[in-house]
Every structure is written in C-alpha cells, then in structure tokens.
N, C-alpha and C. Protein backbone atom coordinates (compact mmCIF):
# COMPACT_ATOMS: atom_id res chain seq x y z
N UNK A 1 12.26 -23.14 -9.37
CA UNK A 1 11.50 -21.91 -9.22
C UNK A 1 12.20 -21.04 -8.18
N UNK A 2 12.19 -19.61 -8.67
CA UNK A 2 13.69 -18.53 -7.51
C UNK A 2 12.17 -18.52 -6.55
N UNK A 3 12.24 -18.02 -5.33
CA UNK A 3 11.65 -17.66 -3.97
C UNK A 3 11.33 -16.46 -4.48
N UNK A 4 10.49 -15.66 -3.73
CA UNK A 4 10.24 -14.22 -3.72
C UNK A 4 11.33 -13.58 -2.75
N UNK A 5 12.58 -13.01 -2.19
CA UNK A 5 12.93 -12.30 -1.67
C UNK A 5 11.89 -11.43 -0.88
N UNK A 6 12.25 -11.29 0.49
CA UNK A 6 11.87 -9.90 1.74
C UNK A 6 12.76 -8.95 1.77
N UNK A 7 12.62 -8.49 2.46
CA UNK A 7 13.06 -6.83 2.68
C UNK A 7 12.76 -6.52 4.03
N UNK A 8 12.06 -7.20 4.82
CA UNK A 8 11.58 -6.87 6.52
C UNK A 8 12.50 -6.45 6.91
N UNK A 9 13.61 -6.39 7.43
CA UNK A 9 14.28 -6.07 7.86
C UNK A 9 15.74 -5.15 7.43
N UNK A 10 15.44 -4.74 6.59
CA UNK A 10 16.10 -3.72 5.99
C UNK A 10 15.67 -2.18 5.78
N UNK A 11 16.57 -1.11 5.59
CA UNK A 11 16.48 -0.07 5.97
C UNK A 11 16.13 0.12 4.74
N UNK A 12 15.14 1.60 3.96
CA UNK A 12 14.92 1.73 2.95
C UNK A 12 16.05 2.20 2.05
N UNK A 13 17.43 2.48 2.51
CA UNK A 13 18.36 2.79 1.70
C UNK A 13 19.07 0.91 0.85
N UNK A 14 18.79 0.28 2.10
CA UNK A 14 19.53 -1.11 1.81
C UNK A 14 18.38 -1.54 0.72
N UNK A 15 17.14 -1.46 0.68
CA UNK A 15 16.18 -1.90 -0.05
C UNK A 15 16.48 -1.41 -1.69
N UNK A 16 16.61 -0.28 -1.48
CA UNK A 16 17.33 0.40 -2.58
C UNK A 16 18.51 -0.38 -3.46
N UNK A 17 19.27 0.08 -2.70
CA UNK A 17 20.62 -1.00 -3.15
C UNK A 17 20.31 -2.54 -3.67
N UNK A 18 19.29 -3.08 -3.00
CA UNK A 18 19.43 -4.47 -3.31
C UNK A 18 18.18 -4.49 -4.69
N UNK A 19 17.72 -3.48 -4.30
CA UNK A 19 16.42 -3.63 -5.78
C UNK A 19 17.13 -3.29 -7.31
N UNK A 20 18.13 -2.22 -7.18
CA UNK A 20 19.09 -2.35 -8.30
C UNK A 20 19.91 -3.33 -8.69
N UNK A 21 20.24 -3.80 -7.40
CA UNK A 21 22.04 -4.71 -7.35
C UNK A 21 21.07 -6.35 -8.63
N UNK A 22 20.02 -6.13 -7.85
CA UNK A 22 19.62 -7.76 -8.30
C UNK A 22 18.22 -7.42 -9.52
N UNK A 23 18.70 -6.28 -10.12
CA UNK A 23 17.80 -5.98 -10.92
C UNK A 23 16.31 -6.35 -11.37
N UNK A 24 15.73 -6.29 -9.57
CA UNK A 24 14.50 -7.19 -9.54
C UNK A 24 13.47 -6.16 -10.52
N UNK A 25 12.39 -7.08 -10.62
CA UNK A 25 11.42 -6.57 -11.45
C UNK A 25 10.43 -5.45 -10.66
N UNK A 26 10.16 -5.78 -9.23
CA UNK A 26 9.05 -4.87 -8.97
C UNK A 26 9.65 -5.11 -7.12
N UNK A 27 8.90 -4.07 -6.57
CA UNK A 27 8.93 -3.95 -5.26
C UNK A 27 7.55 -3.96 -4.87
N UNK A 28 7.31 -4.43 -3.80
CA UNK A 28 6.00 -5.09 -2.86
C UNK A 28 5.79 -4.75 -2.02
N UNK A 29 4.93 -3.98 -1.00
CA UNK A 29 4.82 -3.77 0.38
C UNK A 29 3.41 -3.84 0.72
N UNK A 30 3.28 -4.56 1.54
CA UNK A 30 1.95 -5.04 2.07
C UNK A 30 1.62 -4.21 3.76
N UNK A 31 0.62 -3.63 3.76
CA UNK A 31 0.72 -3.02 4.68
C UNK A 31 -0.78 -3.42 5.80
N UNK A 32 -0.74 -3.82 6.71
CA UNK A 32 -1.90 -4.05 7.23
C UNK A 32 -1.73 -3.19 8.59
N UNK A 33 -3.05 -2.17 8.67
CA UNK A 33 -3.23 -1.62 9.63
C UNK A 33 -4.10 -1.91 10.53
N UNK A 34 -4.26 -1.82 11.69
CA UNK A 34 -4.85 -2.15 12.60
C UNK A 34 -5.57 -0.84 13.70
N UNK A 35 -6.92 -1.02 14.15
CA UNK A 35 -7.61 0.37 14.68
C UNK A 35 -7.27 1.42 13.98
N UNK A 36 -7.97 1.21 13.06
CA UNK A 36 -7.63 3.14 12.59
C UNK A 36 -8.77 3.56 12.60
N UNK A 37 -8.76 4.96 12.10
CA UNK A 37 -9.50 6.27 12.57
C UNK A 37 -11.07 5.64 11.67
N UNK A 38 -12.05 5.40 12.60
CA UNK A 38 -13.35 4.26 11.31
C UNK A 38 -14.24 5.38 10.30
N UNK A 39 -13.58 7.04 11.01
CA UNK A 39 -14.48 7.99 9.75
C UNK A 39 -13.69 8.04 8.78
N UNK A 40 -12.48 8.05 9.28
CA UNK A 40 -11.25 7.98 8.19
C UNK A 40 -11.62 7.00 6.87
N UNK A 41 -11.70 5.52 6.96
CA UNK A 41 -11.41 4.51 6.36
C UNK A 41 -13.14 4.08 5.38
N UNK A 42 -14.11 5.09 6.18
CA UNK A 42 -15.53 5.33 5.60
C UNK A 42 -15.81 6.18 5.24
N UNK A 43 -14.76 7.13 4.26
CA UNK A 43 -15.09 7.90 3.77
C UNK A 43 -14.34 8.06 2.53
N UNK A 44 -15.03 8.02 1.39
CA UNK A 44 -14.79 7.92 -0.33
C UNK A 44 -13.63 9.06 -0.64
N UNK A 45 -13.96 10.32 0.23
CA UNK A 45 -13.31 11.26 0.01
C UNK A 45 -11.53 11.40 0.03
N UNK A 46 -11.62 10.94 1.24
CA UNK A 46 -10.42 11.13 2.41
C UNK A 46 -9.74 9.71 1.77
N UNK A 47 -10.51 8.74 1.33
CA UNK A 47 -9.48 7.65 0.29
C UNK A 47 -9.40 7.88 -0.67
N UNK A 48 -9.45 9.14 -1.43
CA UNK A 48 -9.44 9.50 -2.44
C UNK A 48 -8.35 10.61 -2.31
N UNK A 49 -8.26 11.28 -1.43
CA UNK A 49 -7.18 12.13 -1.03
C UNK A 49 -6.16 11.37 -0.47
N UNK A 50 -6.21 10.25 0.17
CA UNK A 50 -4.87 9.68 0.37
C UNK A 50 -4.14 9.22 -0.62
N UNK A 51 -4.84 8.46 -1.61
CA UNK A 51 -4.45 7.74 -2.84
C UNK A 51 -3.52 9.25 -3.83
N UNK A 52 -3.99 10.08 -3.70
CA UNK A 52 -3.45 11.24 -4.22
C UNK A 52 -2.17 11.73 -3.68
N UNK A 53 -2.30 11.57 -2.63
CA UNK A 53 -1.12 11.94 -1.69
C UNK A 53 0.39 10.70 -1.11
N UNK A 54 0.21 9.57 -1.30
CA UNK A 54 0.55 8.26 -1.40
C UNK A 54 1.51 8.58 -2.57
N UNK A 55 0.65 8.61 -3.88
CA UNK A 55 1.32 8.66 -5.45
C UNK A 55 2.77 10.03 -5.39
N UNK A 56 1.93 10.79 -4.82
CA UNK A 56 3.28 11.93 -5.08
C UNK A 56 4.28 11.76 -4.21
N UNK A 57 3.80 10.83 -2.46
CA UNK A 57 5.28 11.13 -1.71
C UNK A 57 5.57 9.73 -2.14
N UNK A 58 5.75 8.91 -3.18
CA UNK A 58 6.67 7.96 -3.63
C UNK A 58 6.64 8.20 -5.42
N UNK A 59 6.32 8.89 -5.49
CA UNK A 59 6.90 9.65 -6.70
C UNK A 59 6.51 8.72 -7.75
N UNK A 60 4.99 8.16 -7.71
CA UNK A 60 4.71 7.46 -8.46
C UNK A 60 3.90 8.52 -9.84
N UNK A 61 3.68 7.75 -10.83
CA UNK A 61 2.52 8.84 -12.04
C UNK A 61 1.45 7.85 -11.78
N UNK A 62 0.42 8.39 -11.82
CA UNK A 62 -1.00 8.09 -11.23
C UNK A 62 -1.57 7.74 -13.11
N UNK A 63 -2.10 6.52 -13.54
CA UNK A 63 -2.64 6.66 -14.42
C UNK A 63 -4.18 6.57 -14.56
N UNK A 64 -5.09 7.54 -14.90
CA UNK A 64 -6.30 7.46 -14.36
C UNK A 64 -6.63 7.61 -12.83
N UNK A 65 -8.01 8.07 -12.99
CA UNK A 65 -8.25 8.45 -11.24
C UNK A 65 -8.78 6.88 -10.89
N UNK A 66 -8.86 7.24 -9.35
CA UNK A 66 -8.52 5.72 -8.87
C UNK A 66 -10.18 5.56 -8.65
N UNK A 67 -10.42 3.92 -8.26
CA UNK A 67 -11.46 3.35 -8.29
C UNK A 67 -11.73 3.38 -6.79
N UNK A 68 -12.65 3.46 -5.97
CA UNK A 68 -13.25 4.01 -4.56
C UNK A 68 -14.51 3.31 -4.98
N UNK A 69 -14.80 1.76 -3.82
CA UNK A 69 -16.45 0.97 -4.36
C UNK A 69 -16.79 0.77 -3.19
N UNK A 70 -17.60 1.18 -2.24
CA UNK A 70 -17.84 0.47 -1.13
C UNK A 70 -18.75 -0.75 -1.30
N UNK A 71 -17.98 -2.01 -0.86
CA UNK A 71 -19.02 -3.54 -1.14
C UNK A 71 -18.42 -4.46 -0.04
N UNK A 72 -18.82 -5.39 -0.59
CA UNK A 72 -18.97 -7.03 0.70
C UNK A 72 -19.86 -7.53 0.93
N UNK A 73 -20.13 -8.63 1.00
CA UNK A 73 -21.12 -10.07 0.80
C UNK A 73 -21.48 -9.65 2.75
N UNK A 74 -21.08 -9.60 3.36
CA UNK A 74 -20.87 -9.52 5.16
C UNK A 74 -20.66 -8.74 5.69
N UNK A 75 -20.67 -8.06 6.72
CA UNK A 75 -20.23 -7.78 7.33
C UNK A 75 -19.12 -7.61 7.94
N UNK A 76 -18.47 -8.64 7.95
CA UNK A 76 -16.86 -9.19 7.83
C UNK A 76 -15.87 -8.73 7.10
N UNK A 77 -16.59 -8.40 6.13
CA UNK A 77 -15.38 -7.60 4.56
C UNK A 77 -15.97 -6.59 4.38
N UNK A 78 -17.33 -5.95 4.53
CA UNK A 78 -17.85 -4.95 4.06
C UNK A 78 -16.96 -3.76 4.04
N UNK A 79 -16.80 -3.07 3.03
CA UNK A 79 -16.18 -1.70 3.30
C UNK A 79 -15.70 -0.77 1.72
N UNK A 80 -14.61 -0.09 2.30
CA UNK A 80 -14.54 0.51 0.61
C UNK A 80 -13.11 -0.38 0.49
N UNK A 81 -13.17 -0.29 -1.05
CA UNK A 81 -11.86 -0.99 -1.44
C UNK A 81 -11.38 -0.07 -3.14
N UNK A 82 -9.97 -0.12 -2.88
CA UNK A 82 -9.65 1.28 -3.85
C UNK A 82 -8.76 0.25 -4.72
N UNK A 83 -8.49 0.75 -6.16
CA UNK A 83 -7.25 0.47 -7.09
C UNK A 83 -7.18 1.92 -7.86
N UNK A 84 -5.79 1.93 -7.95
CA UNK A 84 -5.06 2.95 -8.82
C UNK A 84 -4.05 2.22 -9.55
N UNK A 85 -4.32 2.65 -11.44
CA UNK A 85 -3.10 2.51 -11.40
C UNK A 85 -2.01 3.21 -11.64
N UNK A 86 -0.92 2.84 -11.53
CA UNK A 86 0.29 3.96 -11.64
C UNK A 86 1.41 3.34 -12.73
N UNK A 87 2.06 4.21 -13.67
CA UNK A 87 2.79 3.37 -14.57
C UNK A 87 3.60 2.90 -14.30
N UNK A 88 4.01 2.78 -13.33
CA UNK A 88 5.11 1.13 -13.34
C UNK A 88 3.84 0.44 -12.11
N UNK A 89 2.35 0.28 -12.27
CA UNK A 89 2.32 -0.83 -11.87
C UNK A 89 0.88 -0.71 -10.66
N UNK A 90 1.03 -0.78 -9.58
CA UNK A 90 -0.67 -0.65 -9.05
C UNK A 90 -1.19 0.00 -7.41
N UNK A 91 -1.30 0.71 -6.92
CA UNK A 91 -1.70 0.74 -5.68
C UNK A 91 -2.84 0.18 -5.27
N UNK A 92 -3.13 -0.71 -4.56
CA UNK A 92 -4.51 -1.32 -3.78
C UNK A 92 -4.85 -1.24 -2.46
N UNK A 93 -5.90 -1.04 -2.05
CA UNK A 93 -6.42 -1.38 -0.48
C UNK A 93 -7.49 -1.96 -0.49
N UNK A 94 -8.21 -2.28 0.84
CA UNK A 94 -9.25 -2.40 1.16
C UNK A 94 -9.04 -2.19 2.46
N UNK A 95 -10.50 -1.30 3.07
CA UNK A 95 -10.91 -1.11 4.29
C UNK A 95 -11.87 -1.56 4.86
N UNK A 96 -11.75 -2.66 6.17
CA UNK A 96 -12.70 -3.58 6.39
C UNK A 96 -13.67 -2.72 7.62
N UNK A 97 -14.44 -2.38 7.39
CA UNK A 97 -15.72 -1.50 8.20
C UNK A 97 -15.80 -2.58 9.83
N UNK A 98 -15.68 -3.42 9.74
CA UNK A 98 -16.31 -4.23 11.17
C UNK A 98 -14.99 -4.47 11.92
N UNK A 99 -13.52 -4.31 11.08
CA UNK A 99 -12.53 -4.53 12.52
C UNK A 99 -11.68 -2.94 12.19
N UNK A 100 -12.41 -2.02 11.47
CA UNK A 100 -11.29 -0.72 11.60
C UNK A 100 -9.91 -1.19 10.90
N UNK A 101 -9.92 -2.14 10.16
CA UNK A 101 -8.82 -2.46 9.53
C UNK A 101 -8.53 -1.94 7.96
N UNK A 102 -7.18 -1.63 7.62
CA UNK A 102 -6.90 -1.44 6.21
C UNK A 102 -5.78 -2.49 6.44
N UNK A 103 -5.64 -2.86 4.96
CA UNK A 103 -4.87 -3.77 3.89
C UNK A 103 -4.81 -2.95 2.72
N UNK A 104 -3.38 -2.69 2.69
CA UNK A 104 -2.66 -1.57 1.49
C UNK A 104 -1.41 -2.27 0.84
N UNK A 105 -1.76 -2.28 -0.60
CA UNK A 105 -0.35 -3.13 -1.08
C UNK A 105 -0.22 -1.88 -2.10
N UNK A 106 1.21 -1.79 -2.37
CA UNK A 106 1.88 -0.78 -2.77
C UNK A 106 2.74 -1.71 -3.57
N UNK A 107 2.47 -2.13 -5.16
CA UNK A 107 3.65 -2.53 -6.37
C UNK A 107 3.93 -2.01 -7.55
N UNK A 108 5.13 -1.80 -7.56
CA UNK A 108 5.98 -0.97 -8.60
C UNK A 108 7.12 -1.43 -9.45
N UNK A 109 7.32 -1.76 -10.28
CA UNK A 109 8.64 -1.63 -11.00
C UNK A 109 9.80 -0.72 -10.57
N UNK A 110 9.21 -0.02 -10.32
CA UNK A 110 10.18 1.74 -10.03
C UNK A 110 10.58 1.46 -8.69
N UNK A 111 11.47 1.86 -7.71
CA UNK A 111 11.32 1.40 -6.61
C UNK A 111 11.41 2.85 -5.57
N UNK A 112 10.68 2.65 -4.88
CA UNK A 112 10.39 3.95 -3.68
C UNK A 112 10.92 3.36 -2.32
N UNK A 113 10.62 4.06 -0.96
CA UNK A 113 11.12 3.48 0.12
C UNK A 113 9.57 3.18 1.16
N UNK A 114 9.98 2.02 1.22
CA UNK A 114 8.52 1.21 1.96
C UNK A 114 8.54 1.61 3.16
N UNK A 115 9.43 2.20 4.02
CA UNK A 115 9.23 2.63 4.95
C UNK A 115 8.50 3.97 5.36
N UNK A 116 9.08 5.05 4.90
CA UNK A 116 7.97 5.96 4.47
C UNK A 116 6.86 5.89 3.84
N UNK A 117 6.30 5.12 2.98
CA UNK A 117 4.89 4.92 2.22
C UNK A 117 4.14 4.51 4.00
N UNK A 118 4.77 3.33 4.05
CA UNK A 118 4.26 2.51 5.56
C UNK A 118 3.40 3.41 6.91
N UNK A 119 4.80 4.49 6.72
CA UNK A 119 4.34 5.10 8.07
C UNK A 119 3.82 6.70 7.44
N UNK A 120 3.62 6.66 6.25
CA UNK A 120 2.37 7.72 5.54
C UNK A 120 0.62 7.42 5.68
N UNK A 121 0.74 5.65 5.41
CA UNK A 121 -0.34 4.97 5.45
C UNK A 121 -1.06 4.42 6.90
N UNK A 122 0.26 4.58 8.31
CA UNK A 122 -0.67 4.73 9.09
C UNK A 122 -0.82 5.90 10.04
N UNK A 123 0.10 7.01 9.55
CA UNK A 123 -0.64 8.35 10.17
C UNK A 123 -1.70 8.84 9.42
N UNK A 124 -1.80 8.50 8.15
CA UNK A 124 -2.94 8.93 7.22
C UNK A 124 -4.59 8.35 7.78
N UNK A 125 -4.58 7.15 8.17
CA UNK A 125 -5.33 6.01 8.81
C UNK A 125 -5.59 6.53 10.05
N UNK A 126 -5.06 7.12 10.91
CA UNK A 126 -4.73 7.11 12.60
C UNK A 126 -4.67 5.45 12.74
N UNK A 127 -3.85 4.75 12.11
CA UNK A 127 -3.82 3.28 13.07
C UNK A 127 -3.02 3.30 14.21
N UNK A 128 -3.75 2.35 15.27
CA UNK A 128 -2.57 2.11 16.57
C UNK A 128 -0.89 1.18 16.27
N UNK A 129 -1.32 0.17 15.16
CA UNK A 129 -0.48 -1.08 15.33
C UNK A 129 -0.75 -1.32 13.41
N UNK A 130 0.76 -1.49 13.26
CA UNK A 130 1.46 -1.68 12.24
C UNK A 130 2.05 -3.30 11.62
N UNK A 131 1.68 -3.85 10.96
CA UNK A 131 2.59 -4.73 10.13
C UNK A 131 3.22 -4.55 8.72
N UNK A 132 4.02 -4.71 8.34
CA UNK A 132 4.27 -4.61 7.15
C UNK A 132 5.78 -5.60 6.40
N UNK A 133 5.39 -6.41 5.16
CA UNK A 133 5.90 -7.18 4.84
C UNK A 133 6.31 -6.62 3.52
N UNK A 134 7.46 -6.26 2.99
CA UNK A 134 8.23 -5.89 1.74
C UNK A 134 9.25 -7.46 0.83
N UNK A 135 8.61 -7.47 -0.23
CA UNK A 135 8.97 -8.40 -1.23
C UNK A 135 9.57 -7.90 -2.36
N UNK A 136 10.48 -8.28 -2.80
CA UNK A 136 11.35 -8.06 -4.03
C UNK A 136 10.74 -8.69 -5.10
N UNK A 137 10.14 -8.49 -6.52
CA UNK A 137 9.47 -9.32 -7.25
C UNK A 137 10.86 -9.44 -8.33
N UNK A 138 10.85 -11.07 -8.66
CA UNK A 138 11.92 -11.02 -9.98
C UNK A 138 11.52 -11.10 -11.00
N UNK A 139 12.10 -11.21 -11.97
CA UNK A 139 12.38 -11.79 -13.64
C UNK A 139 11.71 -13.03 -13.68
C-alpha cells in the first residue's frame, strides 16, 4: 500500500511541481484554526460568503450552492458545518462554537496553492494561530 505524501514544508510553487511531476490524483489541505473572530464563525451568512470567495481565489467551479447546518449533539461540537461541492472535488468545514475553532479541508483533483487558500482562511476567520497539513492524494 503507497503512503499518502505531505507537502508541509514546501513552497506552493514546489507543491505544484510535485503534484504534476507524480501525477497525483488530488491535493489536500487541512486547515485548523484556532481563536477566531466567534461572530465570524456564527454566522450562516459570512460562511456563505467565504465559501464563495475561497472557490474563486483558487479557481475552483462551485457546483451547487453550498450546504450551511448549524448542529451538534454538545456543546463541544455544536456549531455550523458547511460542504460545497466543486468539480474536481469538495470544500468542507466545521466551526466549533465552544473553542472559536474552524476545521477547513480543501480537496481537489485540480491543484491550487495551499498556502494562499490557508492564509485566506485565517484572515477570513480573524484566527490568532494556524496549523495546516497538505497531502498529495494518489492513484
């Protein structure tokens, strides 16, 4: 069984290069934000305008308008959680209401630069503190 390939540490031009060179199937970026803005991340609207704005600066096609549900069993998870899809493939989040947190995965066939989506998703957010993990998906 091949590994999933990272990308952490590569520049979005090298990401580039290596997503052609090895003619992977899809690109991955997992984005978890930390303290962000809590009217921001509770509001249907403003995740509805990001998801809009996300799609065009990575030059994705948006298929159908995206799904915006606010739910959770707890307190713990409660919040809104979005899917779009886009034709080569899916944008997701969820925004957790009790730690100001988002979780944003961004996968495509097509490949864009995870670094910019990244730091779209946490000035869009106002987050303080950033992680983000990029995976190469294969064949």
């Amino acid at each position: 069984m091949k590994q999933m390939a990272t990308a952490n540490k590569m520049t979005d031009a090298e990401v580039e290069v290596q997503f052609k060179r090895d003619d992977c199937w899809g690109l991955c970026t997992a984005i978890d934000l930390k303290e962000c803005n809590p009217a921001t991340i509770r509001d249907a609207e403003k995740i509805h305008q990001f998801v809009l704005e996300l799609a065009d600066l990575i030059d994705m096609k948006r298929f159908g308008e995206p799904q915006i549900i606010h739910f959770g069993p707890n307190d713990r998870v409660a919040g809104y959680s979005m899917t779009q899809l886009i034709e080569t493939s899916l944008l997701s989040a969820h925004f957790a209401n009790d730690t100001n947190a988002a979780y944003i995965d961004i996968f495509s066939c097509k490949e864009y630069a995870p670094s910019v989506a990244a730091e779209f998703c946490k000035k869009f957010f106002g987050a303080q503190n950033m992680n983000t993990n990029v995976y190469f998906r294969s064949i």
